[in-house]
C-alpha atoms as a PDB file:
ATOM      1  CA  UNK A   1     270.734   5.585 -58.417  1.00  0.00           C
ATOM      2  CA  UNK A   2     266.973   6.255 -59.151  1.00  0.00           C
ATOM      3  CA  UNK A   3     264.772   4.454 -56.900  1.00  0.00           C
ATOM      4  CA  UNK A   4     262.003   2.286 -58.441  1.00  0.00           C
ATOM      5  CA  UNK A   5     259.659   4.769 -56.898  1.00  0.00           C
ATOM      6  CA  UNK A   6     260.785   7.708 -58.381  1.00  0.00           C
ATOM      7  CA  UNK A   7     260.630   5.961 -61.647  1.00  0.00           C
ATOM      8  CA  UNK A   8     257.046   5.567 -61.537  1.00  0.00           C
ATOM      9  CA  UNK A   9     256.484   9.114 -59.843  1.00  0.00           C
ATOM     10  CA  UNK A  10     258.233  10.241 -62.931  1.00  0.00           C
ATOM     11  CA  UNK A  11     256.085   8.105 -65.541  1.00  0.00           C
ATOM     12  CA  UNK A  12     253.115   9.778 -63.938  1.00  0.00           C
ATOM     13  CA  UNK A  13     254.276  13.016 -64.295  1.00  0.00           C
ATOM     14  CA  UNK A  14     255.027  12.349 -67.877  1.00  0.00           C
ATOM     15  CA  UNK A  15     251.493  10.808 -68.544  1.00  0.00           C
ATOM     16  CA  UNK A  16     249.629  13.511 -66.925  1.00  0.00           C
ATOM     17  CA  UNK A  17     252.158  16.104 -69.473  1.00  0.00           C
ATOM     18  CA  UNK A  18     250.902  14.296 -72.039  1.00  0.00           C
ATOM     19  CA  UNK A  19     247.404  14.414 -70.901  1.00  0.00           C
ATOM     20  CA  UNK A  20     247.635  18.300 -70.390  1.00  0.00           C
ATOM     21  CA  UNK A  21     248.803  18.535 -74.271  1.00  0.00           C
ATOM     22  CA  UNK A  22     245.885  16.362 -75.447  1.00  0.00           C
ATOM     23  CA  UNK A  23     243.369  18.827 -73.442  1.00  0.00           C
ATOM     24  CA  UNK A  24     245.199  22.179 -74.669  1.00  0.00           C
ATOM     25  CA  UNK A  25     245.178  20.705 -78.624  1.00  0.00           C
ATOM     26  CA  UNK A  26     241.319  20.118 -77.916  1.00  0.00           C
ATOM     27  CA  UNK A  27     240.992  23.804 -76.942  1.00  0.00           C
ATOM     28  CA  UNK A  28     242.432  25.102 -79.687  1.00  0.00           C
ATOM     29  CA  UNK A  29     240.421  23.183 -82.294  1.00  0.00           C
ATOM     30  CA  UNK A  30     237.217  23.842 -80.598  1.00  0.00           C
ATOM     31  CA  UNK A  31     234.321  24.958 -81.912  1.00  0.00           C
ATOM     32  CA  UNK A  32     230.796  25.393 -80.549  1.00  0.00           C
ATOM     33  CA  UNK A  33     228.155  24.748 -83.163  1.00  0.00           C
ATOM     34  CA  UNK A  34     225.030  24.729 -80.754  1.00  0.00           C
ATOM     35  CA  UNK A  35     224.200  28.367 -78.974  1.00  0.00           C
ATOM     36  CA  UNK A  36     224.423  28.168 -75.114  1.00  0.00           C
ATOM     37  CA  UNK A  37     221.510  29.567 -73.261  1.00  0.00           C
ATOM     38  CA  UNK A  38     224.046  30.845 -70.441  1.00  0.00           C
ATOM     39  CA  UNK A  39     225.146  33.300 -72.608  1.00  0.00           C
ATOM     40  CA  UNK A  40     223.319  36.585 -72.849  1.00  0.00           C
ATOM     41  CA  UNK A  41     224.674  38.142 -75.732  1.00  0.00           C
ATOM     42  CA  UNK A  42     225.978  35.864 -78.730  1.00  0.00           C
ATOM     43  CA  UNK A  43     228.293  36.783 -81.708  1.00  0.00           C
ATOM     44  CA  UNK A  44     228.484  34.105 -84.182  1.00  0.00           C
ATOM     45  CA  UNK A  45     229.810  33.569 -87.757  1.00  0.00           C
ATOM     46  CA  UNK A  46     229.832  30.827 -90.586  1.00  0.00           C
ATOM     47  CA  UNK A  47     232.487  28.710 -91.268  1.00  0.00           C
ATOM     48  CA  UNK A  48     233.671  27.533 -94.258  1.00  0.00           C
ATOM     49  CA  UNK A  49     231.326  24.179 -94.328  1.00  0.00           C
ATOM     50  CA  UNK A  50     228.831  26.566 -93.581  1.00  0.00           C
ATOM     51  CA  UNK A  51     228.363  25.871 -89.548  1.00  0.00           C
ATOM     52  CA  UNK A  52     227.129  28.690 -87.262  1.00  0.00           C
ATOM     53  CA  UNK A  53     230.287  29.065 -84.943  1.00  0.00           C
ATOM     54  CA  UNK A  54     229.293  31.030 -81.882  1.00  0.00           C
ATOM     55  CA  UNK A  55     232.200  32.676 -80.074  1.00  0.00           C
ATOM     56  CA  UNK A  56     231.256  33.675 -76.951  1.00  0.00           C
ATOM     57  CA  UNK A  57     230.124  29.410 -75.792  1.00  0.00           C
ATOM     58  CA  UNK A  58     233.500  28.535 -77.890  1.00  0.00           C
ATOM     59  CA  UNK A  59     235.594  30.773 -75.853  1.00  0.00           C
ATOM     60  CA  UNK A  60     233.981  29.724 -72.721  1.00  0.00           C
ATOM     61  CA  UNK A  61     234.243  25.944 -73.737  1.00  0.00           C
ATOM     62  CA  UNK A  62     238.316  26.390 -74.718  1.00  0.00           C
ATOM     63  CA  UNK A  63     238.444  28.101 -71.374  1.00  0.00           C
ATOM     64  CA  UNK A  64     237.211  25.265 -69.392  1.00  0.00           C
ATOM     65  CA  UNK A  65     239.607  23.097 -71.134  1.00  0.00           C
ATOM     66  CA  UNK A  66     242.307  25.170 -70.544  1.00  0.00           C
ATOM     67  CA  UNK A  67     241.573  25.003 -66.678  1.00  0.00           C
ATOM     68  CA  UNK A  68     241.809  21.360 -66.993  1.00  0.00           C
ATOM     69  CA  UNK A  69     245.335  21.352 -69.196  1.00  0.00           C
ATOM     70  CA  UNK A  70     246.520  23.608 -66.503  1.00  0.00           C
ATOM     71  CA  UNK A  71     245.932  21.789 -63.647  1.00  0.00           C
ATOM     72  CA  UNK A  72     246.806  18.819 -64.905  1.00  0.00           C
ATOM     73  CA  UNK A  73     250.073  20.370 -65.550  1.00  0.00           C
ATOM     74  CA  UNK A  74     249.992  21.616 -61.969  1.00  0.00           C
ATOM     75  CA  UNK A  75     250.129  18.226 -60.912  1.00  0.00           C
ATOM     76  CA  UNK A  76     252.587  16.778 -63.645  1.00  0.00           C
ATOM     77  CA  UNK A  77     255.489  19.606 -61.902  1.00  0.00           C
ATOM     78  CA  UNK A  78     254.493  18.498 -58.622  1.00  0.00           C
ATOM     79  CA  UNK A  79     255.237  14.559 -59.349  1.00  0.00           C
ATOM     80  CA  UNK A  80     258.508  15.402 -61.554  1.00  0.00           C
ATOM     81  CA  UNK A  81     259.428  17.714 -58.405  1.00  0.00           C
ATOM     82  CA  UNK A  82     258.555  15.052 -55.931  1.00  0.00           C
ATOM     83  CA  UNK A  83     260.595  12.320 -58.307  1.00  0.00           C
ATOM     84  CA  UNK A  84     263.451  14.743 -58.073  1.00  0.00           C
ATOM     85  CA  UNK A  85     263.637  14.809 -54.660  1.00  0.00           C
ATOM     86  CA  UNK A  86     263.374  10.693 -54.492  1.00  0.00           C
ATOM     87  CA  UNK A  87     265.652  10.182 -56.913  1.00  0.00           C
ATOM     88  CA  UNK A  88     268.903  11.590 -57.991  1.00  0.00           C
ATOM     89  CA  UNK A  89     268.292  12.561 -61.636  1.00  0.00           C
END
């Protein structure tokens, strides 16, 4: 029998899944428009609206939203694992 617990350890896992997908779908649409004055060097092209896309401060923006997706998926495994244990799935 699953415990009431491990129900709602399990819904929080699922929400923070879901929450991981909606940050690594942002990363992958992307696109910095403004140039970042942390960047030395900057490669940029235009789209096809006609937008300077810079790729270095788009690569660095996906890859902080990466991080994010990731450890929010960290912490999605640890709740399903810790529902797991509660619960006898």
């Amino acid at each position: 029998m699953i415990t009431d617990v491990a129900k709602q350890i399990l819904c929080v896992s699922v929400v923070l899944s879901a929450a991981s997908a909606c940050f690594w779908f942002a990363a992958s649409i992307t696109k910095v428009t403004k140039e970042d004055p942390s960047i030395g060097i900057e490669s940029h092209y235009k789209d096809k609206k006609g937008r300077d896309i810079y790729i270095n401060a788009t690569a660095k923006r996906q890859s902080k939203l990466n991080a994010v997706a990731a450890f929010l998926l960290g912490l999605s495994i640890i709740f399903y694992v810790i529902a797991l244990k509660l619960g006898s799935f």
